[in-house]
N, C-alpha and C. Protein backbone atom coordinates (compact mmCIF):
# COMPACT_ATOMS: atom_id res chain seq x y z
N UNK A 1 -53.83 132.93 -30.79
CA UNK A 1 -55.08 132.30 -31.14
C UNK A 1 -55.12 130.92 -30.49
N UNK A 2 -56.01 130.92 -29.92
CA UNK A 2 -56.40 129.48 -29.48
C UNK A 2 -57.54 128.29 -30.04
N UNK A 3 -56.01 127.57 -29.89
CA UNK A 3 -56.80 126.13 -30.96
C UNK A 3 -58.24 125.26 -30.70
N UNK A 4 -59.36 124.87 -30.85
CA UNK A 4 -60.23 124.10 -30.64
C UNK A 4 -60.21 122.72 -30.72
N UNK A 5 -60.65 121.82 -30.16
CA UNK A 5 -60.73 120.48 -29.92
C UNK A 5 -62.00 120.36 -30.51
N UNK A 6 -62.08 120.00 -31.55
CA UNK A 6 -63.43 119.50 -32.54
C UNK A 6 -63.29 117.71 -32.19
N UNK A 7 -63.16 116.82 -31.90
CA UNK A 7 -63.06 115.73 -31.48
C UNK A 7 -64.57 115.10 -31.51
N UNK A 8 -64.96 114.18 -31.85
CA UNK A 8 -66.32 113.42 -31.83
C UNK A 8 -66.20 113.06 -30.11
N UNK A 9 -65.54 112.26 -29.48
CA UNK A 9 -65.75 112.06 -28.26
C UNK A 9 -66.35 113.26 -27.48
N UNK A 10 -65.35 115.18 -27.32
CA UNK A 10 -66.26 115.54 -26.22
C UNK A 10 -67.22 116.49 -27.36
N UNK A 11 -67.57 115.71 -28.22
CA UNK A 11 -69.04 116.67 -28.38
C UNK A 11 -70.29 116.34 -27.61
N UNK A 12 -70.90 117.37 -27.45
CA UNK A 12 -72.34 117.29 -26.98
C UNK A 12 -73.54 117.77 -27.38
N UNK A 13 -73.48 117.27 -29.28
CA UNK A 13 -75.02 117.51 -29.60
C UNK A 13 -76.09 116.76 -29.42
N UNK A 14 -76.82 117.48 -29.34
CA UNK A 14 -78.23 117.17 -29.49
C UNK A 14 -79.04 116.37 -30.53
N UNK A 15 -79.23 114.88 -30.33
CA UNK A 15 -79.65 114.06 -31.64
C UNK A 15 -81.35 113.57 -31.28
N UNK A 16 -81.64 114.29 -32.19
CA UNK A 16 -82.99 114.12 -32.73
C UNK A 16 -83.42 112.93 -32.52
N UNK A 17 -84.78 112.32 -31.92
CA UNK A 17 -84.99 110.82 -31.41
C UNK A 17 -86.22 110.95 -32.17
N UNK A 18 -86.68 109.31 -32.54
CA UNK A 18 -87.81 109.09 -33.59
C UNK A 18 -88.85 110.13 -33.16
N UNK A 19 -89.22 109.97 -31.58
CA UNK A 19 -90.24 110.26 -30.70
C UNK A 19 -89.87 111.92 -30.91
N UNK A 20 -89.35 112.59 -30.73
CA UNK A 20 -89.29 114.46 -30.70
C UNK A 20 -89.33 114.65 -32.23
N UNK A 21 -89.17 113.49 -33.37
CA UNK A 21 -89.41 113.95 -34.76
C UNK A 21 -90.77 113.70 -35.02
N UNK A 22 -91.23 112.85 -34.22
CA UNK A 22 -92.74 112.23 -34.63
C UNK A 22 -94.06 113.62 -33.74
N UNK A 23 -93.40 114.16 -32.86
CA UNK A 23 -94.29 115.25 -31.86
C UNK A 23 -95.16 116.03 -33.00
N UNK A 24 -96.00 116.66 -32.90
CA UNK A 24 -97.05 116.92 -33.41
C UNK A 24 -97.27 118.33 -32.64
N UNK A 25 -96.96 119.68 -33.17
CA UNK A 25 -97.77 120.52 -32.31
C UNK A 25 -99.31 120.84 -32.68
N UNK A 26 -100.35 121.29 -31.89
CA UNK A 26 -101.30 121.71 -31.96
C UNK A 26 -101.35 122.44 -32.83
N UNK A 27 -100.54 123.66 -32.99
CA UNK A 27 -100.57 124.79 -34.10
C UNK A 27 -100.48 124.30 -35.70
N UNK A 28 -99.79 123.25 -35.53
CA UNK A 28 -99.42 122.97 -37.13
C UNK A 28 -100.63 121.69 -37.51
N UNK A 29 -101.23 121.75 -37.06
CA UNK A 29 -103.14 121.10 -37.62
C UNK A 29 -103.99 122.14 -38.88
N UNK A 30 -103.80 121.22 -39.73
CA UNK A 30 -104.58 122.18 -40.83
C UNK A 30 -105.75 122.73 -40.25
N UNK A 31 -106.38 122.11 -39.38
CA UNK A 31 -107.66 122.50 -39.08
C UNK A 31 -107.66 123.99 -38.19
N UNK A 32 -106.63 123.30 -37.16
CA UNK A 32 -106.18 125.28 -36.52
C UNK A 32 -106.17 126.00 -37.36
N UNK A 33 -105.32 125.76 -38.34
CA UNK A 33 -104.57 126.83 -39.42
C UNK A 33 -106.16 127.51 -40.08
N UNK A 34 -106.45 126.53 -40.39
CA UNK A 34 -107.69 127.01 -41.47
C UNK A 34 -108.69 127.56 -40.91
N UNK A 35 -109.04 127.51 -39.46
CA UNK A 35 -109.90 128.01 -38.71
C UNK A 35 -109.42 129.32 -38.38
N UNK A 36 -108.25 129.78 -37.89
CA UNK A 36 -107.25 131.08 -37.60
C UNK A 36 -108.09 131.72 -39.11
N UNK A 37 -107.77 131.43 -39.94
CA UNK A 37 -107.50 131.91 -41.13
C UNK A 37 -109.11 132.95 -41.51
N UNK A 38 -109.54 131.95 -41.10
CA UNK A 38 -111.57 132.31 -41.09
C UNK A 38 -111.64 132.89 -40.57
N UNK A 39 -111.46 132.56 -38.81
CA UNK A 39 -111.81 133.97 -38.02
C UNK A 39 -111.74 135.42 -38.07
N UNK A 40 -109.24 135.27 -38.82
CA UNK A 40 -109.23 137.01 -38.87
C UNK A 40 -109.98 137.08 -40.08
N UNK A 41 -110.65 136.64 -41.06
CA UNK A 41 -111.29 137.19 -42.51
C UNK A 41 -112.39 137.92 -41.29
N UNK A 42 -112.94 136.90 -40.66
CA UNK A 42 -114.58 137.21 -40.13
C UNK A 42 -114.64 138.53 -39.59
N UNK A 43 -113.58 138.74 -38.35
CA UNK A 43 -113.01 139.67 -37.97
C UNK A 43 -112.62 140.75 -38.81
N UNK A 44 -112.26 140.86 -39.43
CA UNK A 44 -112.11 141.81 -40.42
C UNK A 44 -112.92 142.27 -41.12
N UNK A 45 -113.67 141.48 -41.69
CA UNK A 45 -114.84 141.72 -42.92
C UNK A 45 -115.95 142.62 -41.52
N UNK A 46 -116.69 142.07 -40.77
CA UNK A 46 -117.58 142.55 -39.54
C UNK A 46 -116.87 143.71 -39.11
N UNK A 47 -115.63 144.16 -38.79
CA UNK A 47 -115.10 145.36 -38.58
C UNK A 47 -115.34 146.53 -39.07
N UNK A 48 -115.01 146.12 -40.37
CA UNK A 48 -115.40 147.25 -41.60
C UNK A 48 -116.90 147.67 -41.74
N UNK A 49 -117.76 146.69 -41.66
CA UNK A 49 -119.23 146.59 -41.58
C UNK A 49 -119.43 147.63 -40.16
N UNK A 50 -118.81 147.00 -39.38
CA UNK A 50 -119.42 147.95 -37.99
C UNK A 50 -118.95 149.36 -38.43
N UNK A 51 -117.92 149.73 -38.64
CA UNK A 51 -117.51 151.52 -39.19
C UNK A 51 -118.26 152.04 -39.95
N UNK A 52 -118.73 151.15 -41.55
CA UNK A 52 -119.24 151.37 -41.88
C UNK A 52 -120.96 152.04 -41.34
N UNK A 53 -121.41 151.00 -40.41
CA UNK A 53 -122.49 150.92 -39.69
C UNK A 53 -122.92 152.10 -38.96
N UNK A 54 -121.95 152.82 -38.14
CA UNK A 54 -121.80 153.64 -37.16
C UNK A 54 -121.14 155.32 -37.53
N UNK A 55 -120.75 154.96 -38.75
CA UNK A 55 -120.14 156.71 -38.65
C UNK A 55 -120.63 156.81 -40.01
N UNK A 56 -121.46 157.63 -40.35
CA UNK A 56 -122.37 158.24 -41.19
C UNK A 56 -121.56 158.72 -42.23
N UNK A 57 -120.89 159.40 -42.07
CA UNK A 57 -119.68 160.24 -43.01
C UNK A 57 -119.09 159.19 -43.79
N UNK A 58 -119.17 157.90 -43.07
CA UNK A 58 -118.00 156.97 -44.21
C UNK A 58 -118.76 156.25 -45.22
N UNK A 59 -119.84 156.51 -45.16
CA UNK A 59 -120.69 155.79 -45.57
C UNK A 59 -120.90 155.94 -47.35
């Protein structure tokens, strides 16, 4: 078995800077979110309406 060198000197993580904690994606905007959210309802609800609309039998 071979031993590991856990040592603070050769590590090389990755430390989080104010600026990459402060980033902001587009996606995570309530307003995206809540707009996504509307559309698939809209989408959905109008879907059913159109089947409904068009095939006689389901009616």
């Amino acid at each position: 078995m071979v031993g590991r060198n856990c040592s603070s000197e050769t590590s090389q993580t990755h430390r989080i800077t104010d600026d990459e904690a402060n980033k902001s994606r587009v996606i995570d905007s309530p307003v995206i979110y809540y707009s996504f959210i509307a559309a698939s309802h809209a989408i959905g609800f109008w879907g059913v309406i159109a089947v409904l609309a068009f095939k006689y039998n389901w009616r």
